[in-house]
N, C-alpha and C. Protein backbone atom coordinates (compact mmCIF):
# COMPACT_ATOMS: atom_id res chain seq x y z
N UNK A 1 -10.46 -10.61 -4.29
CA UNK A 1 -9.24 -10.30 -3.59
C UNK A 1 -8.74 -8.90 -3.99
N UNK A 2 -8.91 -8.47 -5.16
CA UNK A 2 -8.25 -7.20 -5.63
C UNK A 2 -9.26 -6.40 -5.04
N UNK A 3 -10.74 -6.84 -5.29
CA UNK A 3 -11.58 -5.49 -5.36
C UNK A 3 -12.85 -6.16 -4.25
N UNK A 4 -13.21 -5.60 -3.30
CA UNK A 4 -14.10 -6.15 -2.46
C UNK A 4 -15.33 -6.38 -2.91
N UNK A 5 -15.36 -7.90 -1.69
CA UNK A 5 -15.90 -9.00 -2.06
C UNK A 5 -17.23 -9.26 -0.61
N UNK A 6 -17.80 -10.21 -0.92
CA UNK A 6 -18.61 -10.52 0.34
C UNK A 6 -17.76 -10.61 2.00
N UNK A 7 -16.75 -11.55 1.10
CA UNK A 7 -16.14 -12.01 2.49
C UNK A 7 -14.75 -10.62 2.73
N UNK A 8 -14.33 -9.78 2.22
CA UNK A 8 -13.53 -8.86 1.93
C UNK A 8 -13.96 -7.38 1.57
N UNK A 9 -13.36 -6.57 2.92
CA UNK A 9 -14.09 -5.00 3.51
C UNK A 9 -13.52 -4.27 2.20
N UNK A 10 -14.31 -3.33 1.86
CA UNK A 10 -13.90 -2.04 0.97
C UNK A 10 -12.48 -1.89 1.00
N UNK A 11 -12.19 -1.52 2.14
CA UNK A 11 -10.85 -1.21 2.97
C UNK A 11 -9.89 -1.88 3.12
N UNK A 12 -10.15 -3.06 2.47
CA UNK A 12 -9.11 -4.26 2.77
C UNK A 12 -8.54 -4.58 1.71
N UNK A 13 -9.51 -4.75 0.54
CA UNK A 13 -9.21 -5.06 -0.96
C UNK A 13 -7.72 -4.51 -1.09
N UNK A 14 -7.28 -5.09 -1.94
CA UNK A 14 -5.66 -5.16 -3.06
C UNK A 14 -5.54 -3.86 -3.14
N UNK A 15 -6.80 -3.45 -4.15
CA UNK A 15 -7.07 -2.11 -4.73
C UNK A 15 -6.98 -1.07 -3.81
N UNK A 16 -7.57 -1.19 -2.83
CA UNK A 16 -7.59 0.13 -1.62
C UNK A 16 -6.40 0.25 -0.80
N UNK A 17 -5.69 -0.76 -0.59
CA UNK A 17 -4.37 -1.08 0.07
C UNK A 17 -3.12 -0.31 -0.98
N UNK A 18 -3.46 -1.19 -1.85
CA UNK A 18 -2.61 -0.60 -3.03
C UNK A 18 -2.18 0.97 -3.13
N UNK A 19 -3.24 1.92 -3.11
CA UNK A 19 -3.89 2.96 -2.98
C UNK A 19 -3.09 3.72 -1.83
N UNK A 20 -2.74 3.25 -0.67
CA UNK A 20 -2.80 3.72 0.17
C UNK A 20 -1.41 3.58 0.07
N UNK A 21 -0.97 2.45 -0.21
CA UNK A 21 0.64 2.03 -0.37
C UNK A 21 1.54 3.08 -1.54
N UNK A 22 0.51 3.08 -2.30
CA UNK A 22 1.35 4.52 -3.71
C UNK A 22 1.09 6.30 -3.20
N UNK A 23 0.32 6.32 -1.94
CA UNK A 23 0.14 7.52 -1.69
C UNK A 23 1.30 8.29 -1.07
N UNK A 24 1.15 6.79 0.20
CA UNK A 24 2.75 6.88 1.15
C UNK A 24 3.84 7.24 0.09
N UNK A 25 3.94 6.44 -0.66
CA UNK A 25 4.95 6.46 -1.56
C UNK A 25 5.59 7.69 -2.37
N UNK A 26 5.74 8.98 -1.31
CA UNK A 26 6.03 10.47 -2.14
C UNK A 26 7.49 10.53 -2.94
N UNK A 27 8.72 9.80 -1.77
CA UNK A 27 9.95 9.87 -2.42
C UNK A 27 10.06 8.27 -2.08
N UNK A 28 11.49 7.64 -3.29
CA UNK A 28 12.30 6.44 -3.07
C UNK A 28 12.45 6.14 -1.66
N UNK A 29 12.07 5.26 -1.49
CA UNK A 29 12.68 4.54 -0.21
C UNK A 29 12.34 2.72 -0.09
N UNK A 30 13.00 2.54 0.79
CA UNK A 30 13.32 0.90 0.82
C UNK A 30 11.61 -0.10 1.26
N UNK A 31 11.71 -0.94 0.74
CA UNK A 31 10.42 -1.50 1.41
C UNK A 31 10.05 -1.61 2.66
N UNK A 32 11.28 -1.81 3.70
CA UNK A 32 10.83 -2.24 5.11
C UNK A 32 10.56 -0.52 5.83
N UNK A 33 11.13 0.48 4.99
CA UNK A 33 10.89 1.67 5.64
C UNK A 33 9.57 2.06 4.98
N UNK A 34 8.82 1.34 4.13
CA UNK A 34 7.29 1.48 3.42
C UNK A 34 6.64 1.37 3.89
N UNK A 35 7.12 -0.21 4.56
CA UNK A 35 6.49 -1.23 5.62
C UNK A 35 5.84 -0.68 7.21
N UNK A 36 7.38 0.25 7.92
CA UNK A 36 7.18 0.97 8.75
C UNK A 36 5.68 1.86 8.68
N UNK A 37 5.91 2.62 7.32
CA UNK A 37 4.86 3.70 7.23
C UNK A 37 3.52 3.64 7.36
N UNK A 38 3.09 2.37 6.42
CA UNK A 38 2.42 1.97 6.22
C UNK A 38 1.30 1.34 7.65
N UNK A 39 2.22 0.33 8.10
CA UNK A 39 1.83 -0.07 9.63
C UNK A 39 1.13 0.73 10.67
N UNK A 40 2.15 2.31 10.43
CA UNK A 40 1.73 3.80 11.25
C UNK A 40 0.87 3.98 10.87
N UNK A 41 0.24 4.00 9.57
CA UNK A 41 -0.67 4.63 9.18
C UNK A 41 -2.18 3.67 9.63
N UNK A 42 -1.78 2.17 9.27
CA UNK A 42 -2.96 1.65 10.06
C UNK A 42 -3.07 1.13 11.39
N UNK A 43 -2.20 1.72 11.93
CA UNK A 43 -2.02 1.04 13.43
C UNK A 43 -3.90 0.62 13.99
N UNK A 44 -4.85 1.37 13.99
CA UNK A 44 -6.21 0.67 14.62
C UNK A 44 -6.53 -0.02 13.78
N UNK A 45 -5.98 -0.65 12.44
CA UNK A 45 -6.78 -2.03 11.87
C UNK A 45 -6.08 -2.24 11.26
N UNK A 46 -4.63 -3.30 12.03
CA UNK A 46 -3.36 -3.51 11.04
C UNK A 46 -3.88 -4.59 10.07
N UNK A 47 -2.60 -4.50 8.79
CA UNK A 47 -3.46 -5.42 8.05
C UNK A 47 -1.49 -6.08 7.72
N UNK A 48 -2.01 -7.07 7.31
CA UNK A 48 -0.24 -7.98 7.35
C UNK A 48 0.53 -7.82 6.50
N UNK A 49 1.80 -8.72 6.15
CA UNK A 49 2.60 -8.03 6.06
C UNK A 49 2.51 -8.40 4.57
N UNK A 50 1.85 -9.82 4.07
CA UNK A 50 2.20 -10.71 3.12
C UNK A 50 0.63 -9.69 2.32
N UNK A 51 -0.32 -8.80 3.03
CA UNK A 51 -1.52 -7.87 2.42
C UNK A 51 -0.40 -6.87 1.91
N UNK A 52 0.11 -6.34 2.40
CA UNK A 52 0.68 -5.33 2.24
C UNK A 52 1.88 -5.71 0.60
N UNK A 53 2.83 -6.86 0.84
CA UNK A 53 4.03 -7.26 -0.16
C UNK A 53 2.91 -7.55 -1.65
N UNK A 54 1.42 -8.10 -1.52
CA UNK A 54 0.51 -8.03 -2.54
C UNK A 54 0.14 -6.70 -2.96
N UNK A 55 -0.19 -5.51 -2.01
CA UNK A 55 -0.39 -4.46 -2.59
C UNK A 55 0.89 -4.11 -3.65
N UNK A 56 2.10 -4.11 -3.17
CA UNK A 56 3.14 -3.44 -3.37
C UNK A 56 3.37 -4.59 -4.67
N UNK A 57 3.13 -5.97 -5.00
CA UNK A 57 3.28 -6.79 -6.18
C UNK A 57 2.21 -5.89 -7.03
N UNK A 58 1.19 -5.56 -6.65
CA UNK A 58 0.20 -5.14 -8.02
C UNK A 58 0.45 -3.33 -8.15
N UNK A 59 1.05 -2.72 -7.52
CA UNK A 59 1.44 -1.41 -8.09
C UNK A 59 2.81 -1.49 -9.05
N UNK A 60 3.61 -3.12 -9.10
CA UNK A 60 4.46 -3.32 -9.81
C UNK A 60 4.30 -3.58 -11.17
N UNK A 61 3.05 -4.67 -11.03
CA UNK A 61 2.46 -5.43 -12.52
C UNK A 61 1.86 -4.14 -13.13
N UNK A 62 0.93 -3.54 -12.15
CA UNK A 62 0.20 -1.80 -13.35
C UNK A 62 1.30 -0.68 -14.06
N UNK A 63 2.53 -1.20 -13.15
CA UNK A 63 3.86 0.27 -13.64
C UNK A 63 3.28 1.00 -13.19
N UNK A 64 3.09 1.18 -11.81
CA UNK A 64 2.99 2.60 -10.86
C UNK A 64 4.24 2.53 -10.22
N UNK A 65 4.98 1.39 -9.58
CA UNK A 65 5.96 1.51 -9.07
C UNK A 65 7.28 0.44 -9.89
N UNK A 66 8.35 0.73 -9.46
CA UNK A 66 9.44 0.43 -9.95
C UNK A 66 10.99 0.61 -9.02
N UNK A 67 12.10 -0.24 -9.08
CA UNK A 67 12.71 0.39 -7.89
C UNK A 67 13.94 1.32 -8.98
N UNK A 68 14.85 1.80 -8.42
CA UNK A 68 15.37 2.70 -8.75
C UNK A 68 16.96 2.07 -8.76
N UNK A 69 17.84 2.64 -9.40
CA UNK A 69 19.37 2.67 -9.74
C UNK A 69 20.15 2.30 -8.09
N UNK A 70 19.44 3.05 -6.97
CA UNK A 70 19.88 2.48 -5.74
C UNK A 70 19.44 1.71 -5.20
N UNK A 71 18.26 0.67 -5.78
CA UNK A 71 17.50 -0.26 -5.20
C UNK A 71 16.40 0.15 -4.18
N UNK A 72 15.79 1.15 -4.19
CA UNK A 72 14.69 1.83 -4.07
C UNK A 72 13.93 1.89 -4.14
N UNK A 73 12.63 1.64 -3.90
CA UNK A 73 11.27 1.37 -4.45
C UNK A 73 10.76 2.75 -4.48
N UNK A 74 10.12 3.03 -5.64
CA UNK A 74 9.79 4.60 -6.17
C UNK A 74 8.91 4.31 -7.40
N UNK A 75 8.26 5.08 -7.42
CA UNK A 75 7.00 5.52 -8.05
C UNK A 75 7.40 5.74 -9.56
N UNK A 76 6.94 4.95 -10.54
CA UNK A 76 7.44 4.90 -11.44
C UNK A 76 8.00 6.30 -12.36
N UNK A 77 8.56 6.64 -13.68
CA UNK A 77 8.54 7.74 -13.97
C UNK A 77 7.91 7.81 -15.37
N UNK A 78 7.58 6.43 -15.63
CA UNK A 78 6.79 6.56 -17.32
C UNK A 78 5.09 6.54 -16.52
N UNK A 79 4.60 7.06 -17.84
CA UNK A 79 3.17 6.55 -17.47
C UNK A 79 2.64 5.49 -18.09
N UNK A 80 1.56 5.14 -17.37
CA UNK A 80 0.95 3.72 -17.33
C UNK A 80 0.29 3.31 -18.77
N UNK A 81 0.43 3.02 -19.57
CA UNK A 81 0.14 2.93 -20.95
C UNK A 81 -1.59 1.75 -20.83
């Protein structure tokens, strides 16, 4: 599930989603406006919404992301130990 599998594309994995979800991720902003971005970005091979709330759970558990003083989801500011 994290990292592709027989039944699960390169492209699909946790890990590559993930990836794609911390790239978007330049300044703070709210999840459903993540959500938006994100969607744009794969509009020819959408992937859902509950793929997507997993990417965004495991950039939480590594401390890449974190939300912020305004409730923000933003890119953490320590590094990943």
């Amino acid at each position: 599930m994290i990292l592709p599998t027989r039944n699960i594309a390169p492209d699909r994995a946790l890990l590559t989603v993930s990836g794609e979800v911390f790239q978007l991720l330049a300044q703070p902003e709210t999840v459903s406006s993540l959500w938006d971005r994100v969607r744009g970005a794969n509009a020819n091979r959408p992937i859902a919404y509950s793929w997507f709330l997993l990417a965004v759970d495991l950039l939480f558990t590594i401390g890449l992301v974190n939300f912020d003083e305004q409730g923000l989801l933003a890119r953490s500011l320590k590094q990943p130990s």
